[in-house]
Protein backbone atom coordinates (compact mmCIF):
# COMPACT_ATOMS: atom_id res chain seq x y z
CA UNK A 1 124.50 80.21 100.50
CA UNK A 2 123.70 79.81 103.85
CA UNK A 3 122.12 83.05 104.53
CA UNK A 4 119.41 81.62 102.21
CA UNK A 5 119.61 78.17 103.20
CA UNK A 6 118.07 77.73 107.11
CA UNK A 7 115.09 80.10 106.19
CA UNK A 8 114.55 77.40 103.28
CA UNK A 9 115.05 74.30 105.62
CA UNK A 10 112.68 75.83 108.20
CA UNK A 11 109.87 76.09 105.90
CA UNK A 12 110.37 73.09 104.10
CA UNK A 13 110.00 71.19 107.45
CA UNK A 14 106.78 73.29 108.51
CA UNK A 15 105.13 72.94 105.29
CA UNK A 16 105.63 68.70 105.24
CA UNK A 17 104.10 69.00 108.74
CA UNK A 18 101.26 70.65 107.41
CA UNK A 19 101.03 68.75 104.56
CA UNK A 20 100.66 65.67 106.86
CA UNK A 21 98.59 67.42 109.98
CA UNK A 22 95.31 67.84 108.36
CA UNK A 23 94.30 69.14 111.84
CA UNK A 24 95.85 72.41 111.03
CA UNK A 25 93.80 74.78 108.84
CA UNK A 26 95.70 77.55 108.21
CA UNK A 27 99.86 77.77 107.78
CA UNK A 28 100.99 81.33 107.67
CA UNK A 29 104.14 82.01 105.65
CA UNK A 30 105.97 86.02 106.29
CA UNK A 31 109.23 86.21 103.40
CA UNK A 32 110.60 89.10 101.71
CA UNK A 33 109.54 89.95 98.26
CA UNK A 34 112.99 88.46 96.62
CA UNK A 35 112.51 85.23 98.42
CA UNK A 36 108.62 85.12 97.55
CA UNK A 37 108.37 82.85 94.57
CA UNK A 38 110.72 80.44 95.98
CA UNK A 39 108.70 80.03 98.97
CA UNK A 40 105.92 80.21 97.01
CA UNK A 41 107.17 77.26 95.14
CA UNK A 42 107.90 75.42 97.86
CA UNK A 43 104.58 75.57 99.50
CA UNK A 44 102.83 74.74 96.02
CA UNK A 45 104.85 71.91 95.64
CA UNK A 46 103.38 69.80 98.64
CA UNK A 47 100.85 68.66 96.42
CA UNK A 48 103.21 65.96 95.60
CA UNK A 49 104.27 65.24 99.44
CA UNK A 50 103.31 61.82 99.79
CA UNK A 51 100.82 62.13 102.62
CA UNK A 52 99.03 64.71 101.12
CA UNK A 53 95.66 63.71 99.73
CA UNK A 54 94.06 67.18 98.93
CA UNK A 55 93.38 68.93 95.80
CA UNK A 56 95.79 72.32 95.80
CA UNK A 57 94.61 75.71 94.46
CA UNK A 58 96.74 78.91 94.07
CA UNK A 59 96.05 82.51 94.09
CA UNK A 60 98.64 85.58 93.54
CA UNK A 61 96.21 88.42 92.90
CA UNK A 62 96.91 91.61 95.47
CA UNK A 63 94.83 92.63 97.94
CA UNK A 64 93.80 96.09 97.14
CA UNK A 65 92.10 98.45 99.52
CA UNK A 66 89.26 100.30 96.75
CA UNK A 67 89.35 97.14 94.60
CA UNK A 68 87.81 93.86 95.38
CA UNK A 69 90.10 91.10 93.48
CA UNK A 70 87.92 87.84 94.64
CA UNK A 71 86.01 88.19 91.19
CA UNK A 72 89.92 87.32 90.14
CA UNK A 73 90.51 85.02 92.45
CA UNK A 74 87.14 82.99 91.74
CA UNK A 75 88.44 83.30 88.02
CA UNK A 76 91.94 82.01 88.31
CA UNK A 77 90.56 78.95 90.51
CA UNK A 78 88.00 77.88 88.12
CA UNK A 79 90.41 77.83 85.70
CA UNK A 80 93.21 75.62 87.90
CA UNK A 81 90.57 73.43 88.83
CA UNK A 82 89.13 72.75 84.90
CA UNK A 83 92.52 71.97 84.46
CA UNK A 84 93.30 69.62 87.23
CA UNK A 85 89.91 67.87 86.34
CA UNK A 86 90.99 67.11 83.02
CA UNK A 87 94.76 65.69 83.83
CA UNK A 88 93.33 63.86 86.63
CA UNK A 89 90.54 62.22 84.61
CA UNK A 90 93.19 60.75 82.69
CA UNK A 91 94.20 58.64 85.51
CA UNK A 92 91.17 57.50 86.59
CA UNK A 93 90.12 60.19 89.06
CA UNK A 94 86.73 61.83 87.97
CA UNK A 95 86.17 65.18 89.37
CA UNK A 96 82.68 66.33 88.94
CA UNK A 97 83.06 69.31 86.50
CA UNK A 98 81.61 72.89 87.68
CA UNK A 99 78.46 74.27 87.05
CA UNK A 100 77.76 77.60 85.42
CA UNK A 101 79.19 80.46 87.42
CA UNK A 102 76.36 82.80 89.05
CA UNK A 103 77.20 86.51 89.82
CA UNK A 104 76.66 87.18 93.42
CA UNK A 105 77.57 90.75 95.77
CA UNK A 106 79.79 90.64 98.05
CA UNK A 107 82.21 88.74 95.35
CA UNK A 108 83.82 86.57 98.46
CA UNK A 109 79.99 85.22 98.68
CA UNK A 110 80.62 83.84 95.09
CA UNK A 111 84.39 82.81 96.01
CA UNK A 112 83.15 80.88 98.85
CA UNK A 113 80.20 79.28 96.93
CA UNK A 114 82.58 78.19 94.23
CA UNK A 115 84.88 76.41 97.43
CA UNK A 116 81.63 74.38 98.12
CA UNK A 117 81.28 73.61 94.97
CA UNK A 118 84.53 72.22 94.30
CA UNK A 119 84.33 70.57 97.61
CA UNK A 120 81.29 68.71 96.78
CA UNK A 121 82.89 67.62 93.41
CA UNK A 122 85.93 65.77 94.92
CA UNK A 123 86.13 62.06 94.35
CA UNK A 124 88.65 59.42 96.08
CA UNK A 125 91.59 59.42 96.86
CA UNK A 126 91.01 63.19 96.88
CA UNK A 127 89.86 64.69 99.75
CA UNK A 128 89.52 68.18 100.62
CA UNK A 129 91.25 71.45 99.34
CA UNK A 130 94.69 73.18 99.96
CA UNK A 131 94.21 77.37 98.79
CA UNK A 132 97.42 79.09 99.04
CA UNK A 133 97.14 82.89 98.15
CA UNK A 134 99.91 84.55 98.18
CA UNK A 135 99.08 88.10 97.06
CA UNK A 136 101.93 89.82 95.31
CA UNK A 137 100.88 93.19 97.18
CA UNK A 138 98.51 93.81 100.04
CA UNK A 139 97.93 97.70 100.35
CA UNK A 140 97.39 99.58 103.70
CA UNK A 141 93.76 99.33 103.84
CA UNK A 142 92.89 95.92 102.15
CA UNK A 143 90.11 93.74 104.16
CA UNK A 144 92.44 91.06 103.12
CA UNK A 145 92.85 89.33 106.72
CA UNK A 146 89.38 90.20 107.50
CA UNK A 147 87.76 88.25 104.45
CA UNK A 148 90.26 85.35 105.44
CA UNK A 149 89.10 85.31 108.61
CA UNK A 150 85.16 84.65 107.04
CA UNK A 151 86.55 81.62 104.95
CA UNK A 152 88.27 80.27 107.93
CA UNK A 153 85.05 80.27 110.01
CA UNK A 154 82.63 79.41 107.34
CA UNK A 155 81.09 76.01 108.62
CA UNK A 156 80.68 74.85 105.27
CA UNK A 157 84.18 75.19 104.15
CA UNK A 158 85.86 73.14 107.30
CA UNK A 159 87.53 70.72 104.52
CA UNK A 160 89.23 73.71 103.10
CA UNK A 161 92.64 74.07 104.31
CA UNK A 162 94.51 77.43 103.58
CA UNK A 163 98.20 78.42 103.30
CA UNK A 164 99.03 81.87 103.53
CA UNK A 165 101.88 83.67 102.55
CA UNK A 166 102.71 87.59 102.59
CA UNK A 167 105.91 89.28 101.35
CA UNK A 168 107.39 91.92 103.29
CA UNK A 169 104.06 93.19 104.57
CA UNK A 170 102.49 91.22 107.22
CA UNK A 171 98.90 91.81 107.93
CA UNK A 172 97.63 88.34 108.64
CA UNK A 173 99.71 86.45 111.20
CA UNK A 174 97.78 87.58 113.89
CA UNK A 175 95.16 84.87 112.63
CA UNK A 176 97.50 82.03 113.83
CA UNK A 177 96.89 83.24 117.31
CA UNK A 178 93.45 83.17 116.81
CA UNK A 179 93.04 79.73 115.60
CA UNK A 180 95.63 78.42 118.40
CA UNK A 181 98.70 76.27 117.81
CA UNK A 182 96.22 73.07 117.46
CA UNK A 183 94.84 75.29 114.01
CA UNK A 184 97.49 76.65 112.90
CA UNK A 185 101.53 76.77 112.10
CA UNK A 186 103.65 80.28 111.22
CA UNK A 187 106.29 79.60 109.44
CA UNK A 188 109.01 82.10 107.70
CA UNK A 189 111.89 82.40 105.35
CA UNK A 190 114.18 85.59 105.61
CA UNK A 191 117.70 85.67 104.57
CA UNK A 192 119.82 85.39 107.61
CA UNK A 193 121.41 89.13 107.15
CA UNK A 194 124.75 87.92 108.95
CA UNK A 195 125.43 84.69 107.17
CA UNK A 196 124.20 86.98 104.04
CA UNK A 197 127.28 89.88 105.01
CA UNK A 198 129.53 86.66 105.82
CA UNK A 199 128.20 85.31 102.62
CA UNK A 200 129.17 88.84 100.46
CA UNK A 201 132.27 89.51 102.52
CA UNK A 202 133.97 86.06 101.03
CA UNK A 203 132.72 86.92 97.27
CA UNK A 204 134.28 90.88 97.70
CA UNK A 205 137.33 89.47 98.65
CA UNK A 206 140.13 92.07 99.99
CA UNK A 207 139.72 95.51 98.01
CA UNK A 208 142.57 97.13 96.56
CA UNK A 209 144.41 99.63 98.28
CA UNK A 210 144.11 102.65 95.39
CA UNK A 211 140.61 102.66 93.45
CA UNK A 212 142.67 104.12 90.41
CA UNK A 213 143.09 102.00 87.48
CA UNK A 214 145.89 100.59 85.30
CA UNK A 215 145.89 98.62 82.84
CA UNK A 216 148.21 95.23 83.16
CA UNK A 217 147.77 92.09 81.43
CA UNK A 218 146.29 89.41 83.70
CA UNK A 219 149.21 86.71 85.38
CA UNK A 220 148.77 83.67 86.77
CA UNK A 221 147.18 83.75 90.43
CA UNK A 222 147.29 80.10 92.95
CA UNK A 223 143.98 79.19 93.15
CA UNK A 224 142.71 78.61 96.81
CA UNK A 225 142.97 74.42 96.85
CA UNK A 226 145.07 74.10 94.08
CA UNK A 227 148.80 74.01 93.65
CA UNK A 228 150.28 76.66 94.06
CA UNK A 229 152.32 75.88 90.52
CA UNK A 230 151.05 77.74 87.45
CA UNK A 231 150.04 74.39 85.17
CA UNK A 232 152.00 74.52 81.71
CA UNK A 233 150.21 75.95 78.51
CA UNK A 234 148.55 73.48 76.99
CA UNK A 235 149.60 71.96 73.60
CA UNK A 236 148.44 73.78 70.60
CA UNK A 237 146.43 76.05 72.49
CA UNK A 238 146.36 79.56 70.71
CA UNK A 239 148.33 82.42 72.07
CA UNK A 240 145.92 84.64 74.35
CA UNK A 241 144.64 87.56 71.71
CA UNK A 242 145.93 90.62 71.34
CA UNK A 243 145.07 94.22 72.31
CA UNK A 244 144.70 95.21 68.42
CA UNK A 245 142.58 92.11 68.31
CA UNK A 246 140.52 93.04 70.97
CA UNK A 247 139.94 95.86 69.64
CA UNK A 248 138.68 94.95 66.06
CA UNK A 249 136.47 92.29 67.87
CA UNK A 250 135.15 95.83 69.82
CA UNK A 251 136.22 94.70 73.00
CA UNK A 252 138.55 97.90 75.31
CA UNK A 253 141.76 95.94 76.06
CA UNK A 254 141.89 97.53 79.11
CA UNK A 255 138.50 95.85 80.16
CA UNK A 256 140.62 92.36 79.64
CA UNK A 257 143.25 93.63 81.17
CA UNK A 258 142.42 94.06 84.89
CA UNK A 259 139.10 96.31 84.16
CA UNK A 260 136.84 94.42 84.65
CA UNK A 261 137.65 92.81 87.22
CA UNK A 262 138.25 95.89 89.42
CA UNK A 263 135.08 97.17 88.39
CA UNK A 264 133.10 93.43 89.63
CA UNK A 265 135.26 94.45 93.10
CA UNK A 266 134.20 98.21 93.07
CA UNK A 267 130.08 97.19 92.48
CA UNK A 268 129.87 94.31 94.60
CA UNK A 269 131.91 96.72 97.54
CA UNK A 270 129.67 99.02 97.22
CA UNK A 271 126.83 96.68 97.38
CA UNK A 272 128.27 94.85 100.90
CA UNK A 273 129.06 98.60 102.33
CA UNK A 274 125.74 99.60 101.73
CA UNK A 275 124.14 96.24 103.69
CA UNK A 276 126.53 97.34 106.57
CA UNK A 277 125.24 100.56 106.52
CA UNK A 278 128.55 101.69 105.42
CA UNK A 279 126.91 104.94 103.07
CA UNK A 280 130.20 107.06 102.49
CA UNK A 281 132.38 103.87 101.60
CA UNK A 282 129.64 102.40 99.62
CA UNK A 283 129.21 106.16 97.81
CA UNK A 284 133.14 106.20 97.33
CA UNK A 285 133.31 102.72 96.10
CA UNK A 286 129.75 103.44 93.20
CA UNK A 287 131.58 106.60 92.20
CA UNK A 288 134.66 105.03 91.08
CA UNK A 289 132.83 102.53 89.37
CA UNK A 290 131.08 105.04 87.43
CA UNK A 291 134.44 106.73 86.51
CA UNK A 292 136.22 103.18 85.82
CA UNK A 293 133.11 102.69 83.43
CA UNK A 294 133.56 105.92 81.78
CA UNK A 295 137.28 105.16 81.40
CA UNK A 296 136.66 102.02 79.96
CA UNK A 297 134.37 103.85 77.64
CA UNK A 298 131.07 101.65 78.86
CA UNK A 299 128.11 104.06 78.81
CA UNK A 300 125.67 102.31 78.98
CA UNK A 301 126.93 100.70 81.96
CA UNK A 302 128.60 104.49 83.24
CA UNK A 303 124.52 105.59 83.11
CA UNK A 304 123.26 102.35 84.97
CA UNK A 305 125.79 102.92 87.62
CA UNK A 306 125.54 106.67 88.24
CA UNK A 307 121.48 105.61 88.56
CA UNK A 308 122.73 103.72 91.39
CA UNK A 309 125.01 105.92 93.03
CA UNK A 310 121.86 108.24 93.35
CA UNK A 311 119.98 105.24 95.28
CA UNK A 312 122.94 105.40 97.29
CA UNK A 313 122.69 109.00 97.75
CA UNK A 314 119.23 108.31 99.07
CA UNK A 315 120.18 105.18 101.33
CA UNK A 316 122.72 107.97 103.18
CA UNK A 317 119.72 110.16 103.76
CA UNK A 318 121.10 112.73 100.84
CA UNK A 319 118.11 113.25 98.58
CA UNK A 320 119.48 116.74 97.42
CA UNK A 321 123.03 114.69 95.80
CA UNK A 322 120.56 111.84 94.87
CA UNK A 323 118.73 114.72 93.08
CA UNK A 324 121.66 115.86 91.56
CA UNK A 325 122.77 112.39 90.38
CA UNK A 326 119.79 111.44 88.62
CA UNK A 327 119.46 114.81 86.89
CA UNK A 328 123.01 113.89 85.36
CA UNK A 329 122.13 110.66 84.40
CA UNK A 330 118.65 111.63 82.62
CA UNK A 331 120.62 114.62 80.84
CA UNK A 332 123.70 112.18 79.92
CA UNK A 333 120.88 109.50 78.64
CA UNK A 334 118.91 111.99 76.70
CA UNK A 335 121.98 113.69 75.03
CA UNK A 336 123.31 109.82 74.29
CA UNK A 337 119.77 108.82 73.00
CA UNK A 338 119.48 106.00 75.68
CA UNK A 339 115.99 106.03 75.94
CA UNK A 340 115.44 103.22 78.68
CA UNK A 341 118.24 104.72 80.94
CA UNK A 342 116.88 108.15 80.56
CA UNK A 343 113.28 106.55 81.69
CA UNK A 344 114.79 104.81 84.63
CA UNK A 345 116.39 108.20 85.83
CA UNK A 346 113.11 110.17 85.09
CA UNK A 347 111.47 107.42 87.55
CA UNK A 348 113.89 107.58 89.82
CA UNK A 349 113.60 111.41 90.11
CA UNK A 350 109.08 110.97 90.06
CA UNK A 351 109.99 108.99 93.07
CA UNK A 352 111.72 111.54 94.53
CA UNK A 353 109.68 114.13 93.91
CA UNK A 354 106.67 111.91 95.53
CA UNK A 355 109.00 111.28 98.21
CA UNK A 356 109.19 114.88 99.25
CA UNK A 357 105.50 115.53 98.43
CA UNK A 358 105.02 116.98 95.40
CA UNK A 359 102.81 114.06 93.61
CA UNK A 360 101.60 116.17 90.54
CA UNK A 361 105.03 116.85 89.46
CA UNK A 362 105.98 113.13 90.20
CA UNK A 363 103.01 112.55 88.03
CA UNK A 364 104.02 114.84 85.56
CA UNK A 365 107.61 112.69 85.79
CA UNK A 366 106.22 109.31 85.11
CA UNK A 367 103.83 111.08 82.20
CA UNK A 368 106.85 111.74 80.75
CA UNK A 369 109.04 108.88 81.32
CA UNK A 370 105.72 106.69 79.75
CA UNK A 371 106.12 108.41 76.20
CA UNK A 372 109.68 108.45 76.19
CA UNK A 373 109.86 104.71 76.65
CA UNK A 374 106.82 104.05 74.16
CA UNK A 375 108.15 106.38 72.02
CA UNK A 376 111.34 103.65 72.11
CA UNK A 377 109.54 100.61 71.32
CA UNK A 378 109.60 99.35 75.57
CA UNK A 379 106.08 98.55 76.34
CA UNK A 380 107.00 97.53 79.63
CA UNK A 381 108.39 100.61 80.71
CA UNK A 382 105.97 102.92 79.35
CA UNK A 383 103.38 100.20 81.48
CA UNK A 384 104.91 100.73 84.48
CA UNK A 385 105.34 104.35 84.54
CA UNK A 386 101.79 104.85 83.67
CA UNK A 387 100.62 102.72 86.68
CA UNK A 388 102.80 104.75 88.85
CA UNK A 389 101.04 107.92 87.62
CA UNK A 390 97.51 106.45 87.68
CA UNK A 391 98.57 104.92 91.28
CA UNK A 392 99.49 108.52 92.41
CA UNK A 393 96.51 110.33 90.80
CA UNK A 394 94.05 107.86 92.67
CA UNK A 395 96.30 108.67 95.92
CA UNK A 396 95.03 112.15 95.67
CA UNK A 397 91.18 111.06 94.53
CA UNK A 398 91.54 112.19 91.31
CA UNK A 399 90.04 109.31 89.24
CA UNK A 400 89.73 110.75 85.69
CA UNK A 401 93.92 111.78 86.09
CA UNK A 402 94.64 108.24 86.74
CA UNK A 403 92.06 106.24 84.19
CA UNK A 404 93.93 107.99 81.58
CA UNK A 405 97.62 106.31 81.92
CA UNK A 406 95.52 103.13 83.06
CA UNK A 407 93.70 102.95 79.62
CA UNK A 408 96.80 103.63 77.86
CA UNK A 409 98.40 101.02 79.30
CA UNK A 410 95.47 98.56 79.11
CA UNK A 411 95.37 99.92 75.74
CA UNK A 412 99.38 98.85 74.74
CA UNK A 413 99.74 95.99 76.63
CA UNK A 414 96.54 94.42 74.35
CA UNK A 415 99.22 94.93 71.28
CA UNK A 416 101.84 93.06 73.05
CA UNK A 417 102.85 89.72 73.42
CA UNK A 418 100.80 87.69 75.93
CA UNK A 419 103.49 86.30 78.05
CA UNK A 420 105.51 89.64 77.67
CA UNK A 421 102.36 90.92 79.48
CA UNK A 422 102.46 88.63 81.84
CA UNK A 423 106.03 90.08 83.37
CA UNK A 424 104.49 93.99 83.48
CA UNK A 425 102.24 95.47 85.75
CA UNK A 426 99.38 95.79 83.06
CA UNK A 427 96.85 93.50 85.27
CA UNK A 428 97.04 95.88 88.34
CA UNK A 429 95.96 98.75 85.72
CA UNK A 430 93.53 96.49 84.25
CA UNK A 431 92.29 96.14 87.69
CA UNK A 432 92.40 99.65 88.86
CA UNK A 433 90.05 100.67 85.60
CA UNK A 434 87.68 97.93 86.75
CA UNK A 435 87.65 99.37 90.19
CA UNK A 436 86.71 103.04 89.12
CA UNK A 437 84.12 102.04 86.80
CA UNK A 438 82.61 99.58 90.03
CA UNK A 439 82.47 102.35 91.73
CA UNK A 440 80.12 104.64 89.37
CA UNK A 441 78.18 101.72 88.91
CA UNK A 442 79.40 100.83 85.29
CA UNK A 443 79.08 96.98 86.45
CA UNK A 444 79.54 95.77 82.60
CA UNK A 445 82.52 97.78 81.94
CA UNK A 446 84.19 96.77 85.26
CA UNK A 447 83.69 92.63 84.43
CA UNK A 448 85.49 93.45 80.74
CA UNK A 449 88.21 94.83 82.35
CA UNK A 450 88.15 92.18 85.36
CA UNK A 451 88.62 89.41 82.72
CA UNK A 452 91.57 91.69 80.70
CA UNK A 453 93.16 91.53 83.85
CA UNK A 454 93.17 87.65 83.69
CA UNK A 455 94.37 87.36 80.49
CA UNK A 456 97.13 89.67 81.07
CA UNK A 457 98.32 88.34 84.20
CA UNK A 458 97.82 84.68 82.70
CA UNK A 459 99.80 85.27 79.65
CA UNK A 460 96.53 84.55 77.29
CA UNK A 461 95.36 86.30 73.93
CA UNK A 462 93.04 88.86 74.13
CA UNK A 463 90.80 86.64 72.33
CA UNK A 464 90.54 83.85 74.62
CA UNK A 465 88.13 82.61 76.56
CA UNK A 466 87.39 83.79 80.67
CA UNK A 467 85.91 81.39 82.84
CA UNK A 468 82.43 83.78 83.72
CA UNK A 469 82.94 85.37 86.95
């Protein structure tokens, strides 16, 4: 599409530039978080540009404002670099390996004294090094830019080229203007939000005229650069099934007939209303999806929805029918024993209540929603609404209140597959227990959970190996 398409092209040109200007240090890339791994990719991938002759290293860990991640960071790029060592040894190319790492305060001191290192370890054709970090959160608070700005004008990492990039929040492109355009490139990828309604607009189609439903078996419709002659049946196909056969094969004739696609026209309205800011059509549209869905006797679907009509409800400034709308859905859920639908609506209302300040009974939410969804075998729910509370009891100071979901999650998330890990949010609580014990001086304890963090975010068994931070 090409509301995605010219934000791609534009970066793709700006990062071959800097792939081949090895005048520029720093290339700043602003996205939005859906977009974020694609540009990611993208930037990553100049590696392979042919006039690049530098050695790339990549960092996602956030940038937390009570939390210092570059213990992380130093981790994760000792690791990338071991492995780049290795695969390029194999064609000749002999990095020198690393030495032993050495624990030094501030951690950046260390992060930058592991740059040197790698520096001086580079051996033709290789020459110099390409960091990208691209933090998957920056909070309000981080030194994030600040700490950049010390790598950038450290004299003895002038081979070390950096690229930048921030989703959604942008702390760090005032450092282009800093270095100057002879330094420095900002480049961006945003969906362009009227090719993007143009884009929807062509995919809704017209909508019908009534949102009430009949069923009607399906009849031949001209497709747009065909003939407009309905082709013959073909020979010895089988007759299309019928509704008693659809309905021992547990499929509501009704859905094949017409249901379901009014109810792909209803959601995907409701989706394009909302972008236009469109709140009562968009509500009008969600609500009759949630009754076709009902009708065609799809709960789990009818829940999902009415989840999403309350998001609506909150998009039109309604928080009191958004209220309303996730209290049916969490009774509805409960009643149905649809455990991960009746978690999502107890989130949805913890975010409410946080919205409208009242964080210890949002707490009290997510508490809730955690056992319900361990309780129901999904780890990765019960993670994430335990960071949520431990992220709102540290809001409010209260560090005991929020180690406790931490270390439960920390706790789970050991049990659990490694790469399942890897897709939940059990590094950031990892990383949030090694900040509190940092803080009261319980160095030891901190490092064990520093390195959990790795593994989890990494995908690696608990018994693995960390590179020593």
């Amino acid at each position: 599409m090409e509301s995605v398409n010219v934000g791609m092209r534009r970066l793709q040109a700006d990062a071959a530039w800097f792939a081949r200007a090895k005048e520029l240090r720093l290339l700043h890339v602003s996205t939005s978080a859906d977009l974020g791994a694609a540009a990611l990719k993208l930037c990553v991938g100049q590696e392979y540009h042919a006039d690049n002759q530098s050695l790339f290293l990549m960092s996602e860990e956030p940038a937390l404002a009570r939390s210092d991640t570059w213990y992380s960071r130093t981790q994760t790029l000792r690791k990338q670099y071991t492995a780049k060592q290795e695969a390029l040894a194999k064609e000749g190319i002999a990095l020198r390996p690393l030495g032993p790492a050495e624990k030094r305060t501030p951690p950046i001191t260390e992060f930058a004294g592991l740059l040197q290192e790698m520096l001086l370890g580079l051996a033709p054709p290789i020459s110099g090094l390409v960091l990208v970090l691209a933090p998957t959160q920056v909070e309000s608070g981080a030194p994030f830019t600040d700490e950049l700005r010390q790598l950038l004008r450290s004299p003895a990492l002038t081979q070390v080229r950096f690229i930048v990039l921030e989703r959604d929040v942008i702390t760090s492109r005032g450092l282009v203007d800093e270095l100057g355009p002879q330094s420095a490139l900002a480049s961006e990828w945003w969906r362009d939000e009227a090719a993007s309604l143009k884009d929807w607009s062509a995919l809704v189609g017209p909508l019908p005229a009534s949102l009430s439903f009949t069923p009607q078996v399906p009849t031949w419709q001209a497709p747009g650069a065909g003939p407009d002659v309905e082709a013959p049946p073909r020979k010895g196909a089988p007759p299309p099934p019928t509704d008693e056969q659809l309905a021992a094969a547990g499929v509501n004739p009704a859905f094949v007939n017409g249901g379901a696609q009014l109810l792909q026209k209803l959601l995907l309205g409701g989706a394009l209303a909302i972008k236009e800011g469109k709140h009562a059509q968009a509500i009008q549209l969600q609500q009759a999806a949630v009754s076709l869905c009902g009708g065609l006797g799809m709960l789990k679907a009818q829940l999902i929805n009415t989840i999403i009509l309350g998001s609506y409800f909150m998009s039109a400034q309604s928080p009191r029918e958004a209220r309303k709308t996730y209290e049916q859905a969490e009774a509805e859920a409960q009643k149905q024993q649809m455990p991960d639908e009746q978690v999502q609506a107890s989130l949805a209302l913890g975010m409410l209540d946080a919205l409208e300040k009242q964080p210890r009974q949002a707490m009290a939410r997510y508490l809730e929603a955690a056992e319900v969804a361990e309780k129901s075998g999904n780890h990765a729910l019960a993670i994430e609404s335990w960071r949520t509370a431990g992220q709102l009891a540290y809001g409010l100071n209260a560090q005991d209140a929020a180690l406790q979901p931490w270390l439960r999650a920390t706790n789970v998330a050991a049990t659990m597959d490694p790469l399942q890990v890897k897709a939940t949010s059990a590094a950031e609580c990892a990383r949030g227990v090694a900040g509190i014990f940092r803080s009261r001086g319980q160095a030891r304890d901190a490092e064990l959970y520093e390195q959990q963090a790795f593994r989890f975010e990494h995908g690696l068994e608990q018994s693995a190996p960390v590179p020593q931070a």
